[in-house]
C-alpha atoms as a PDB file:
ATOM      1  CA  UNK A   1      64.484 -32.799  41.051  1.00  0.00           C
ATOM      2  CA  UNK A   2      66.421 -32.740  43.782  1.00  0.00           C
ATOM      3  CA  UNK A   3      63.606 -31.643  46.410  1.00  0.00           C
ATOM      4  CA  UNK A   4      61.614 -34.160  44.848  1.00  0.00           C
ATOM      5  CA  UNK A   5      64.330 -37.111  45.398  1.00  0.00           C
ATOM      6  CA  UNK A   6      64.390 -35.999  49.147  1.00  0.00           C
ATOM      7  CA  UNK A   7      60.704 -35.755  49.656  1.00  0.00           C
ATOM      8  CA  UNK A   8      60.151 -39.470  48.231  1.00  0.00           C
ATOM      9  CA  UNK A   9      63.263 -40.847  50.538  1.00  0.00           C
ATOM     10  CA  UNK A  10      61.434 -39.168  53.433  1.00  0.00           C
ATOM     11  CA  UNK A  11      57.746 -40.752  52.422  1.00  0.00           C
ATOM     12  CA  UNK A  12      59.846 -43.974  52.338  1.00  0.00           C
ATOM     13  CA  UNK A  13      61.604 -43.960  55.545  1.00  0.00           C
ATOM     14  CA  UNK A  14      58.326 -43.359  57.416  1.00  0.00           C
ATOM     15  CA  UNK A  15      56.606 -46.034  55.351  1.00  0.00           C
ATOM     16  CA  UNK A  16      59.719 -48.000  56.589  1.00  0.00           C
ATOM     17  CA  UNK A  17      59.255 -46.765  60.037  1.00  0.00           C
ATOM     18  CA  UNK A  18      55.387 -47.556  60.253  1.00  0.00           C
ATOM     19  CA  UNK A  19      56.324 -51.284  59.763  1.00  0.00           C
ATOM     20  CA  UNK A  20      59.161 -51.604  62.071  1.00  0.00           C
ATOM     21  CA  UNK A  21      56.344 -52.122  65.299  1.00  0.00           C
ATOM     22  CA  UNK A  22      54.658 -54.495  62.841  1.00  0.00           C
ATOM     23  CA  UNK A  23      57.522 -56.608  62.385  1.00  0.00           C
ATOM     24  CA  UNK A  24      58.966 -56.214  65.691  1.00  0.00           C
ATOM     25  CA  UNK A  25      55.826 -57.884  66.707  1.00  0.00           C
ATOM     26  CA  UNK A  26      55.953 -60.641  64.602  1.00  0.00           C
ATOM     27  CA  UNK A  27      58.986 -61.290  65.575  1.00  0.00           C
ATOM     28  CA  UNK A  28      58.515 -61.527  68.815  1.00  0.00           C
ATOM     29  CA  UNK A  29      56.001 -63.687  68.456  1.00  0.00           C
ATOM     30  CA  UNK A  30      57.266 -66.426  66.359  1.00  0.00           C
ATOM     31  CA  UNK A  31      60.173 -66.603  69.160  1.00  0.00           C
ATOM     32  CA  UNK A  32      58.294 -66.599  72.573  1.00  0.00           C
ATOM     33  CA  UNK A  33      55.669 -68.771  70.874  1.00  0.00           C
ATOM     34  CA  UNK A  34      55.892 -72.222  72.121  1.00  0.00           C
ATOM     35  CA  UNK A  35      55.682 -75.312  70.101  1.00  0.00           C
ATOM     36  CA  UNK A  36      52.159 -76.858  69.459  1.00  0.00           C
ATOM     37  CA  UNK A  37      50.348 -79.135  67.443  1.00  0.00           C
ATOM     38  CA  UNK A  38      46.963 -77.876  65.827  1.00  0.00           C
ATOM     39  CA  UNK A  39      45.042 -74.877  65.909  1.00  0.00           C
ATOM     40  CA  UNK A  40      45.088 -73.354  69.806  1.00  0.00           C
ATOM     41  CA  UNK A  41      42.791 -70.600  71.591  1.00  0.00           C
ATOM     42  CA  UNK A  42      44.894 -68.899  73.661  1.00  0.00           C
ATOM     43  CA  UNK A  43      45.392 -65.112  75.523  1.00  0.00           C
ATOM     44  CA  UNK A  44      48.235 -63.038  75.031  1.00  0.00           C
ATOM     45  CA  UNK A  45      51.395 -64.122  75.728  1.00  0.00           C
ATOM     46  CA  UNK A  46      53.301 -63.343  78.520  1.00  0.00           C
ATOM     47  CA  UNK A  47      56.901 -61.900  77.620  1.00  0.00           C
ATOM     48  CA  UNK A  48      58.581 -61.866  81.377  1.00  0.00           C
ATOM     49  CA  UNK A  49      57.676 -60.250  84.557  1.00  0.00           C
ATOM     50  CA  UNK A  50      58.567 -57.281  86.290  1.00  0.00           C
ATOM     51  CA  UNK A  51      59.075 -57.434  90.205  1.00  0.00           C
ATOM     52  CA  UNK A  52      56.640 -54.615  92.277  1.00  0.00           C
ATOM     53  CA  UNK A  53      56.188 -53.892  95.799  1.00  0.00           C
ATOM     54  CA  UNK A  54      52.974 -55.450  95.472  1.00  0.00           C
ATOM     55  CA  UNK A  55      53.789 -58.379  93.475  1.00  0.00           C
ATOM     56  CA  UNK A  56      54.748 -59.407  90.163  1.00  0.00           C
ATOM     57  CA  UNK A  57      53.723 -57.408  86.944  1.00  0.00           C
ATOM     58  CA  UNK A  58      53.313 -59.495  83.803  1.00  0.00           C
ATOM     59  CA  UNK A  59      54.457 -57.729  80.478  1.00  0.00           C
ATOM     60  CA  UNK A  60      52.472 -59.144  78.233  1.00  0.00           C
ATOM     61  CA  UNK A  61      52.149 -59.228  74.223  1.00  0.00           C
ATOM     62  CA  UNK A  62      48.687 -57.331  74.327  1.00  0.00           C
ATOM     63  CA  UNK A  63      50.948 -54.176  76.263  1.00  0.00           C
ATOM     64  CA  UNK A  64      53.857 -54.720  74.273  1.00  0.00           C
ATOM     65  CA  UNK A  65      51.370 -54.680  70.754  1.00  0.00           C
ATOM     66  CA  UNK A  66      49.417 -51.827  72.044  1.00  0.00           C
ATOM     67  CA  UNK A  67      52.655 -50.102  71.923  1.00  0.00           C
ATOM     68  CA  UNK A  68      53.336 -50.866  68.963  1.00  0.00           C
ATOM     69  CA  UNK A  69      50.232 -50.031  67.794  1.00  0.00           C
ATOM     70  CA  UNK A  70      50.579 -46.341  69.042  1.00  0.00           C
ATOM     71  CA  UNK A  71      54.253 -46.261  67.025  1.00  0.00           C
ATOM     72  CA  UNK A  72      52.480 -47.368  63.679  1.00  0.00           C
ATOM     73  CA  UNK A  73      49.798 -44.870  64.097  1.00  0.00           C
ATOM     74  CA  UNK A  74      52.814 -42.323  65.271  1.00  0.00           C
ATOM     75  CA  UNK A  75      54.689 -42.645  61.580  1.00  0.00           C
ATOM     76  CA  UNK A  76      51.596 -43.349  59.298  1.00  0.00           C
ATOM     77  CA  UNK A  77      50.570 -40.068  60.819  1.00  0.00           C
ATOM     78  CA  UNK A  78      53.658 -38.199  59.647  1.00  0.00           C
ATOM     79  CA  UNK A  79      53.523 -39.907  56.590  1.00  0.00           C
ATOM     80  CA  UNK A  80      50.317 -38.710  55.784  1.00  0.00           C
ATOM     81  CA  UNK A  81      50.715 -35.359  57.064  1.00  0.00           C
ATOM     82  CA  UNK A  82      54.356 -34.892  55.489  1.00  0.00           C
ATOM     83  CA  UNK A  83      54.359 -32.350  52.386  1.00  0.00           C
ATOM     84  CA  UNK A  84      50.701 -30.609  52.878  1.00  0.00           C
ATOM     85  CA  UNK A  85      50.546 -27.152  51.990  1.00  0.00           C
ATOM     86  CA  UNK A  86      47.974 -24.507  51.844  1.00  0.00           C
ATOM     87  CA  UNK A  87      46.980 -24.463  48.258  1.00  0.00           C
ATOM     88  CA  UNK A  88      46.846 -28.682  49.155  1.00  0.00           C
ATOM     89  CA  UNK A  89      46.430 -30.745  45.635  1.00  0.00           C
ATOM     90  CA  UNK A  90      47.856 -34.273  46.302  1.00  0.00           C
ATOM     91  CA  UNK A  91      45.537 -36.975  47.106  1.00  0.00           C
ATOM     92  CA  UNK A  92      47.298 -38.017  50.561  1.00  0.00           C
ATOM     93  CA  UNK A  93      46.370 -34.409  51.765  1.00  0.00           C
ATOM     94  CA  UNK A  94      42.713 -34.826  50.421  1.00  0.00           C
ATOM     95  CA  UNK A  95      42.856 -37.809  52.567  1.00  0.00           C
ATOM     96  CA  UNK A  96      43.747 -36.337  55.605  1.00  0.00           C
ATOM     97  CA  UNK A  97      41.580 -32.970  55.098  1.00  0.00           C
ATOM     98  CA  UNK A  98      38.444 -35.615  54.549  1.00  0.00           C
ATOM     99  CA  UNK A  99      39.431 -37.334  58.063  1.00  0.00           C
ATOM    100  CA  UNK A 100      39.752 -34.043  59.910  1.00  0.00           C
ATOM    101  CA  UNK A 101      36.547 -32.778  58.692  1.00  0.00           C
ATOM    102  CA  UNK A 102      34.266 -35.965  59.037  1.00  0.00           C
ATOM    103  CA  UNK A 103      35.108 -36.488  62.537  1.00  0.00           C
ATOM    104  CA  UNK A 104      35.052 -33.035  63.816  1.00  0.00           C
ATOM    105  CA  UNK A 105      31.477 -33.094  61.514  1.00  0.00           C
ATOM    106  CA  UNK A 106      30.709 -36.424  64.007  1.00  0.00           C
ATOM    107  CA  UNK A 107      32.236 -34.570  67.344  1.00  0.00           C
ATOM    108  CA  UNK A 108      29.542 -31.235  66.298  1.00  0.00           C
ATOM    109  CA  UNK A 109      26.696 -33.693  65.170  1.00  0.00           C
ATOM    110  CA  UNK A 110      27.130 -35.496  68.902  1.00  0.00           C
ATOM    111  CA  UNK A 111      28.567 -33.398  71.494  1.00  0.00           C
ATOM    112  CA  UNK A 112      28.057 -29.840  70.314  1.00  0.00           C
ATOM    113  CA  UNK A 113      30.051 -26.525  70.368  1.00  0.00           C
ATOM    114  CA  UNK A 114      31.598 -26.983  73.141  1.00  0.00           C
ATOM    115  CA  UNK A 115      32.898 -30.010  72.699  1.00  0.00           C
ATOM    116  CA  UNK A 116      34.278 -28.813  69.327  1.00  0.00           C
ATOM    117  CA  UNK A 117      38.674 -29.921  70.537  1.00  0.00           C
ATOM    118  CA  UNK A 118      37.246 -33.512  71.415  1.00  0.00           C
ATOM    119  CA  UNK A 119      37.762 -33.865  67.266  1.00  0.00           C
ATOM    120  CA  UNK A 120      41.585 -35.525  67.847  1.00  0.00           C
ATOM    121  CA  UNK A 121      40.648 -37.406  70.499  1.00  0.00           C
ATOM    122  CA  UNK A 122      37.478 -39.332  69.243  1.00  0.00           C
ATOM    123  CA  UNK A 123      39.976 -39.903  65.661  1.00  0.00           C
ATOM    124  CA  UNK A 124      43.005 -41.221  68.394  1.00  0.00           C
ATOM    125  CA  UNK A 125      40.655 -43.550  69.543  1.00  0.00           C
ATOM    126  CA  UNK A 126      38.913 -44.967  66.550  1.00  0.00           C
ATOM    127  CA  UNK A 127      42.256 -45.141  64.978  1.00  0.00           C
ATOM    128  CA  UNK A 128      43.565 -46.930  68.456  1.00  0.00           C
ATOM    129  CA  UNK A 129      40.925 -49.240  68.639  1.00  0.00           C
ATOM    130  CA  UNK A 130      40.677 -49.881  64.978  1.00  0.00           C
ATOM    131  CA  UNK A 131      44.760 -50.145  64.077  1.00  0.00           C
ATOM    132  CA  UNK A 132      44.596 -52.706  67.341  1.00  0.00           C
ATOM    133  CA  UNK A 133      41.908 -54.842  65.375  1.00  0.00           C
ATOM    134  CA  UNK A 134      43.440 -55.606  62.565  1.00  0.00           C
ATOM    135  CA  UNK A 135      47.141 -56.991  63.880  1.00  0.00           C
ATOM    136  CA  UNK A 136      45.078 -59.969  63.722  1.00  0.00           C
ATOM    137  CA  UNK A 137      45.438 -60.147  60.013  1.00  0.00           C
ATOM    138  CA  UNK A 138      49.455 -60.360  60.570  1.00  0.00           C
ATOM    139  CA  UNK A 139      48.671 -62.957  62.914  1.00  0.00           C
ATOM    140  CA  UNK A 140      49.647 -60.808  65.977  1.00  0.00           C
ATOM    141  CA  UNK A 141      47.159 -61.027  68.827  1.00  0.00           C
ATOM    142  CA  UNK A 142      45.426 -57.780  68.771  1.00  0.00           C
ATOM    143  CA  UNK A 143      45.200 -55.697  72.194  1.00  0.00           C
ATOM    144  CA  UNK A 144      41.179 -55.389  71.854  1.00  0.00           C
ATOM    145  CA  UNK A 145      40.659 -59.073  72.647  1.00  0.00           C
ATOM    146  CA  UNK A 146      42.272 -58.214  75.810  1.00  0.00           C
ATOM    147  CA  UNK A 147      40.245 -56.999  78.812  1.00  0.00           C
ATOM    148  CA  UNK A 148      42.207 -55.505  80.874  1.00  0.00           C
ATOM    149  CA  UNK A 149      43.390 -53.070  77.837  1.00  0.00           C
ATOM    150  CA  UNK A 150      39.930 -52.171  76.649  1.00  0.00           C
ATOM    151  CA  UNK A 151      39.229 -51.991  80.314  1.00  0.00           C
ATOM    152  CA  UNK A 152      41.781 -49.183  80.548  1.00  0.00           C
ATOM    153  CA  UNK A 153      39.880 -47.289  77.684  1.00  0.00           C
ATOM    154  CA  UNK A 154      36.996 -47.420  79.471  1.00  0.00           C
ATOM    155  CA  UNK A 155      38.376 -45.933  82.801  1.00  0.00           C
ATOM    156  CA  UNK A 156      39.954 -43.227  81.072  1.00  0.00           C
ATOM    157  CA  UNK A 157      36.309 -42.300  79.387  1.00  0.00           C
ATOM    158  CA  UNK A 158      34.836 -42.428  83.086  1.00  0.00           C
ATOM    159  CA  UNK A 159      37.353 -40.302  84.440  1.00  0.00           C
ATOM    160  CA  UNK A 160      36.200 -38.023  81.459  1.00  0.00           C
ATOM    161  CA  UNK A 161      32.289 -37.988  81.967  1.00  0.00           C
ATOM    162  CA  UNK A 162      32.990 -37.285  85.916  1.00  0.00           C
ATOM    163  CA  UNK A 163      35.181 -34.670  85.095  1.00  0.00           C
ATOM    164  CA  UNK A 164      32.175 -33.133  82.978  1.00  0.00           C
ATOM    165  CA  UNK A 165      29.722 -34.062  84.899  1.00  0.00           C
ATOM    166  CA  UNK A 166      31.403 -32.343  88.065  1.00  0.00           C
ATOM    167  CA  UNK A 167      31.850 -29.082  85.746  1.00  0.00           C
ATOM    168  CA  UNK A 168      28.822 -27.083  88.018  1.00  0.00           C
ATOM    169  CA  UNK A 169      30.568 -28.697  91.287  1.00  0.00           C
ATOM    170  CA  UNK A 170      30.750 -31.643  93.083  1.00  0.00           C
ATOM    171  CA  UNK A 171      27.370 -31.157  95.035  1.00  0.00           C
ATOM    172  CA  UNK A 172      25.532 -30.612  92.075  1.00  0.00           C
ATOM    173  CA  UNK A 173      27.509 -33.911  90.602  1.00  0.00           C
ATOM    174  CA  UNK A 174      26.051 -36.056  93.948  1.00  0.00           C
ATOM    175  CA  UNK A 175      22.545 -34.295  93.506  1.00  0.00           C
ATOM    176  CA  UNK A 176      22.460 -35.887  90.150  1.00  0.00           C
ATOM    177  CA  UNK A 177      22.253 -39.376  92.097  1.00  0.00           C
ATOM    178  CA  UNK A 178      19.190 -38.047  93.402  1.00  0.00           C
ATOM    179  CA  UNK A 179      17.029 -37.200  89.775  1.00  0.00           C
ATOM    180  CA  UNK A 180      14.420 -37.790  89.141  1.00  0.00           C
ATOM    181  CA  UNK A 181      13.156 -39.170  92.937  1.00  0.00           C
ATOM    182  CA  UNK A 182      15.350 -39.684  95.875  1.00  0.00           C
ATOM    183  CA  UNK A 183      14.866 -44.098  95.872  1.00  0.00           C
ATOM    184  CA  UNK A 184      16.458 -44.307  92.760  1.00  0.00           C
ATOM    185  CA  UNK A 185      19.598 -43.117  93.824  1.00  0.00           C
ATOM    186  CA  UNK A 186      21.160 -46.733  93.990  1.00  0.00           C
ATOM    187  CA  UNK A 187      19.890 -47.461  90.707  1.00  0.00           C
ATOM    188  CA  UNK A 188      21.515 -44.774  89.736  1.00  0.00           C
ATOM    189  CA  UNK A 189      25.050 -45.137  91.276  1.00  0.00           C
ATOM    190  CA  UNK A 190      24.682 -48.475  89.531  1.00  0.00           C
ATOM    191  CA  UNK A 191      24.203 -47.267  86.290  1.00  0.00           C
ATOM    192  CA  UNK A 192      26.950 -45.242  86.853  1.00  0.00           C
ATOM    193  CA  UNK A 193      29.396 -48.015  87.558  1.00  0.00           C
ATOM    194  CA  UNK A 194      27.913 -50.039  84.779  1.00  0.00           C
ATOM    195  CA  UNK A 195      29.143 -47.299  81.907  1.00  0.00           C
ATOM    196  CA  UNK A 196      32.853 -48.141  81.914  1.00  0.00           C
ATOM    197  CA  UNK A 197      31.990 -52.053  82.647  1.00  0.00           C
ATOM    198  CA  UNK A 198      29.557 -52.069  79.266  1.00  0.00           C
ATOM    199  CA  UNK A 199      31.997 -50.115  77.358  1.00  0.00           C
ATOM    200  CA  UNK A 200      35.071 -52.746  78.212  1.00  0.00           C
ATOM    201  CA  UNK A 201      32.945 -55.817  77.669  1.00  0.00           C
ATOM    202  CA  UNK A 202      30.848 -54.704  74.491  1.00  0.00           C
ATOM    203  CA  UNK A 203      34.514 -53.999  72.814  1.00  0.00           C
ATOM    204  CA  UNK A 204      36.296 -56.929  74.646  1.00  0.00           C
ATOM    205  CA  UNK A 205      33.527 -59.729  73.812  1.00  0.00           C
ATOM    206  CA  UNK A 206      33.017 -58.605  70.470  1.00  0.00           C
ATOM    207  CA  UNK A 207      36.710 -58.648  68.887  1.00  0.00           C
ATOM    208  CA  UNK A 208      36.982 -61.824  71.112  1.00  0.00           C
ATOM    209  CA  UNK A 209      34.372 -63.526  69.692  1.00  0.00           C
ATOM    210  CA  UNK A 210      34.909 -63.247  66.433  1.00  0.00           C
ATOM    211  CA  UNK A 211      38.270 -64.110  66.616  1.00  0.00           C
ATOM    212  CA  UNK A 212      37.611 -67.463  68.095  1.00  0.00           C
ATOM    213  CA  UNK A 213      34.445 -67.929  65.933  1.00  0.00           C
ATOM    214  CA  UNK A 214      37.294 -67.578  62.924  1.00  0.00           C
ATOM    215  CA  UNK A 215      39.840 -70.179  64.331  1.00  0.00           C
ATOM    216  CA  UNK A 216      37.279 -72.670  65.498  1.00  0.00           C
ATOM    217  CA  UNK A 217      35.693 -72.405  61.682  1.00  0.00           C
ATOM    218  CA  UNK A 218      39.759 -72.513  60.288  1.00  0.00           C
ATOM    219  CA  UNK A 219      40.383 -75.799  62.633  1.00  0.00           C
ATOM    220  CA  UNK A 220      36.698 -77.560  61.992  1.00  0.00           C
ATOM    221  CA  UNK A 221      37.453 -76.664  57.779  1.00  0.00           C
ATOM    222  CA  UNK A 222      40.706 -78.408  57.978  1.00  0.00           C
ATOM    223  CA  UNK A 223      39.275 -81.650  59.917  1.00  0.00           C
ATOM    224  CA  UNK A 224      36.504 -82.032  57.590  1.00  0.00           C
ATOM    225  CA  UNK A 225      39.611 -81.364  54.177  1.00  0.00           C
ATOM    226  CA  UNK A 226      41.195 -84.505  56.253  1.00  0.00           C
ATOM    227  CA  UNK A 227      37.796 -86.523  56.417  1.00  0.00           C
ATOM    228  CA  UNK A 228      36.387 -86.074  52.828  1.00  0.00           C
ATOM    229  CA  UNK A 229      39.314 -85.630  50.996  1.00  0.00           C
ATOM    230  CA  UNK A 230      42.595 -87.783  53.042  1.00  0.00           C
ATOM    231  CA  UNK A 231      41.800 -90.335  50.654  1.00  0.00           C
ATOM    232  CA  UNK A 232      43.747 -88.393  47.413  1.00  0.00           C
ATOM    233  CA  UNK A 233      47.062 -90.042  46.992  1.00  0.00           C
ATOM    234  CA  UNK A 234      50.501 -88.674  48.123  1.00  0.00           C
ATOM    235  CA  UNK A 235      50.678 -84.856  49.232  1.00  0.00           C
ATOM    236  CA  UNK A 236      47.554 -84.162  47.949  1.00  0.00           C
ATOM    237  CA  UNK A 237      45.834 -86.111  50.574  1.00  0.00           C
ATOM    238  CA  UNK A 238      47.305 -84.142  53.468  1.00  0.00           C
ATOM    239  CA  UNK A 239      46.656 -80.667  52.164  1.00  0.00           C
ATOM    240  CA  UNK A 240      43.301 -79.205  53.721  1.00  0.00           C
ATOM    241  CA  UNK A 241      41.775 -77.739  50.597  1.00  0.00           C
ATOM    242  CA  UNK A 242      38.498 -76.385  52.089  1.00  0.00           C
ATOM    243  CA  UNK A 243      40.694 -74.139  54.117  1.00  0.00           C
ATOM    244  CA  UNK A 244      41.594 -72.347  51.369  1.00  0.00           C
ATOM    245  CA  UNK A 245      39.344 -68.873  50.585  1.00  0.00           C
ATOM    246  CA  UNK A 246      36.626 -69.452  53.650  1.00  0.00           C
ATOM    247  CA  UNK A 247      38.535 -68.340  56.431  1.00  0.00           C
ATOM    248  CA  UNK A 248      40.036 -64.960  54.720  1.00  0.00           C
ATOM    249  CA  UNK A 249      36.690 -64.370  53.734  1.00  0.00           C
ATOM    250  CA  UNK A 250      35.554 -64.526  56.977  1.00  0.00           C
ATOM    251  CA  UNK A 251      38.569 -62.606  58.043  1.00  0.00           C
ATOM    252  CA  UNK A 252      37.395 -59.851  55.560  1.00  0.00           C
ATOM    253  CA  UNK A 253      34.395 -59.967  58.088  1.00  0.00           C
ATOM    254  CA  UNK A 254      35.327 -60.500  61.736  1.00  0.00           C
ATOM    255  CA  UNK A 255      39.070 -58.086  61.740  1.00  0.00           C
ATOM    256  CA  UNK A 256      38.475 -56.123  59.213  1.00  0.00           C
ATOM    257  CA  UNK A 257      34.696 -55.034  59.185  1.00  0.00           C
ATOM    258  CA  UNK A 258      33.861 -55.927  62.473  1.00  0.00           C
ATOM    259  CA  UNK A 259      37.600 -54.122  64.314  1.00  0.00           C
ATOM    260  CA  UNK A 260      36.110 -51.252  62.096  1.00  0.00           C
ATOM    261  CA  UNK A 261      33.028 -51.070  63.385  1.00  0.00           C
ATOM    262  CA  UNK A 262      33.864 -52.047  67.179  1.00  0.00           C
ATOM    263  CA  UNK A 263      36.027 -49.038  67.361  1.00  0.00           C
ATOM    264  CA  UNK A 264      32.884 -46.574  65.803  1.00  0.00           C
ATOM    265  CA  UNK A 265      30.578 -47.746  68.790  1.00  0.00           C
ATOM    266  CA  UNK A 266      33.321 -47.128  71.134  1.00  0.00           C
ATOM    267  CA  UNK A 267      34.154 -43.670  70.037  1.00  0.00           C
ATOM    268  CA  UNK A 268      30.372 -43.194  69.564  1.00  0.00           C
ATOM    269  CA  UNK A 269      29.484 -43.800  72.892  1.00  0.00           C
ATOM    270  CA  UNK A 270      32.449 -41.866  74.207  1.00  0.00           C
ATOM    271  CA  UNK A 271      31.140 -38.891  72.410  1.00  0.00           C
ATOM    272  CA  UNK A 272      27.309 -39.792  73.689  1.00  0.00           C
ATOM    273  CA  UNK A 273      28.543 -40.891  77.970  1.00  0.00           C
ATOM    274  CA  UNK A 274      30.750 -37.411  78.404  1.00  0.00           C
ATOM    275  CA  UNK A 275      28.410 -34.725  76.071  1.00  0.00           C
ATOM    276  CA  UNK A 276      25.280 -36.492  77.718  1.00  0.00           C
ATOM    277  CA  UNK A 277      26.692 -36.117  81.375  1.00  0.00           C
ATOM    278  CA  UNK A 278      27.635 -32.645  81.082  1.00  0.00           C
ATOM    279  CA  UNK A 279      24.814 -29.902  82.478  1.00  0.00           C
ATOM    280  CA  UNK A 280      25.209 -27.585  79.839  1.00  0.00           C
ATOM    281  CA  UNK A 281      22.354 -25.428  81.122  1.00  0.00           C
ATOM    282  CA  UNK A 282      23.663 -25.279  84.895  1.00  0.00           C
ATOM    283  CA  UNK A 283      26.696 -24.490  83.570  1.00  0.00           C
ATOM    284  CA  UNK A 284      25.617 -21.840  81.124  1.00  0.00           C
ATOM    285  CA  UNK A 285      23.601 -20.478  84.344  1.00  0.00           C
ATOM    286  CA  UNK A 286      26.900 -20.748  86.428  1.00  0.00           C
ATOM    287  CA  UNK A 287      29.021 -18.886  83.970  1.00  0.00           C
ATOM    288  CA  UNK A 288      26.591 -15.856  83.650  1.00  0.00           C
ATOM    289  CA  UNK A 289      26.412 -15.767  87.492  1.00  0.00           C
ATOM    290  CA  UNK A 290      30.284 -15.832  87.496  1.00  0.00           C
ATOM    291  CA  UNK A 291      30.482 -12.566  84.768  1.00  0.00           C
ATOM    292  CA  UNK A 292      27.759 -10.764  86.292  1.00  0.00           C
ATOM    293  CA  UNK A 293      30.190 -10.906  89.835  1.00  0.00           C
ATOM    294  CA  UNK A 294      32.676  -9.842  87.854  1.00  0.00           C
ATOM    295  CA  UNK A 295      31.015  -6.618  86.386  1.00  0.00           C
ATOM    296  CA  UNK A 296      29.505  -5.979  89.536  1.00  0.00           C
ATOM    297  CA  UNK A 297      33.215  -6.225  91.330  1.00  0.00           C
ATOM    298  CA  UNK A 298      34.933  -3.766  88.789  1.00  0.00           C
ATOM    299  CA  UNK A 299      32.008  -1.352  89.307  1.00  0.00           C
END
């Protein structure tokens, strides 16, 4: 009894600790938030700035919910993963055995062998991108309807497909410019820039979109509750009734399905840009030359 009192005290004080970043960000939200009238479009807000040699950096709440984001994830994570045991049995650890094995089943189905210890990255990611989505639905502006953050995801999958792409050598990485005739090369050093610019915007315009598809729905519901029914006496007359149910329906849709489905693509075409850029033959080729120098050296 007394193992099992502990255990459930620790469950809740991750629990606990999962929604801290949640309500920290609330909270700074309803306090930097400035007074308005109406329903407003507008970016992230900007918390203060930080003085650098080059100029001034804005901290903004898409950096500061990002983080937050990450902390969530951190604690749900332990919280899942706290009491599994070999012989296994609950449900959480069914839960997370099912989410190890489907995405290193989607990391195998996409990149291959080799690519086998992408499996936590690809679920960091989804998780990232899809955890990010859905602050929306505690009315926190979510990171992915900032650029410059999904911008920064984008980069860092770049830096990844050069990386694999230059696996067989730099020279062989520039030849590729060259494939399949020599004019195309600036066609292709296009297309190469263009991968972490589609990535950013695809995620970026998406989440956006919906997001101001679902206020300008919210604001136009609530004029049209003042036009067709303003005429009810007393309270009734001011409450906007055909705001009610629509717009969490379509919430249902654009942060819930649509943040879900956003961050699939992205980690899809993560797993796609870096396993389709590597040159698994030349390298195959390049580590059989490099063993048969080595047998040849020891002889």
């Amino acid at each position: 009894m007394e193992k099992k009192r502990w255990f459930v005290i620790i469950d809740a004080l991750l629990l606990f600790f999962a929604a801290i970043p949640i309500l920290t960000g609330i909270v700074l939200r309803v306090l930097f938030t400035p007074a308005s009238e109406g329903i407003e479009i507008t970016g992230a807000l900007i918390f203060t700035t930080v003085k650098m040699p080059w100029g001034e950096l804005p901290i903004t709440e898409a950096q500061i919910n990002s983080w937050l984001v990450i902390l969530s994830v951190f604690w749900l994570c332990l919280y899942l993963t706290h009491g599994i045991t070999a012989k296994g049995g609950s449900r959480r650890q069914y839960l997370c055995e099912w989410v190890v094995e489907k995405t290193e089943s989607l990391v195998q189905e996409n990149m291959g062998e080799y690519f086998s210890g992408f499996a936590p990255f690809i679920a960091a990611v989804m998780a990232l991108s899809a955890f990010s989505s859905l602050l929306s639905l505690f009315g926190l502006f979510p990171p992915t309807s900032d650029l410059n953050i999904v911008a920064g995801w984008a980069i860092l999958v770049f830096l990844l497909i050069t990386f694999y792409k230059c696996k067989c050598g730099p020279l062989q990485y520039l030849k590729s410019f060259t494939e399949p005739v020599a004019f195309l090369t600036p066609l292709n050093v296009i297309s190469e820039i263009a991968t972490p610019v589609s990535m950013a915007f695809r995620h970026y315009g998406n989440i956006l979109s919906g997001s101001i598809i679902s206020v300008l729905i919210a604001a136009a519901l609530g004029g049209l509750s003042s036009l067709l029914l303003g005429w009810l006496p007393g309270i009734f007359g001011e409450i906007p009734f055909l705001q009610i149910g629509l717009p969490a329906v379509l919430s249902v849709y654009f942060d819930v399905f649509s943040g879900f489905l956003q961050a699939f693509i992205f980690a899809m075409l993560t797993m796609l840009y870096v396993a389709g850029g590597f040159p698994a033959e030349l390298y195959a080729k390049k580590q059989v030359k490099k063993s048969q120098k080595k047998i040849k050296i020891k002889k």
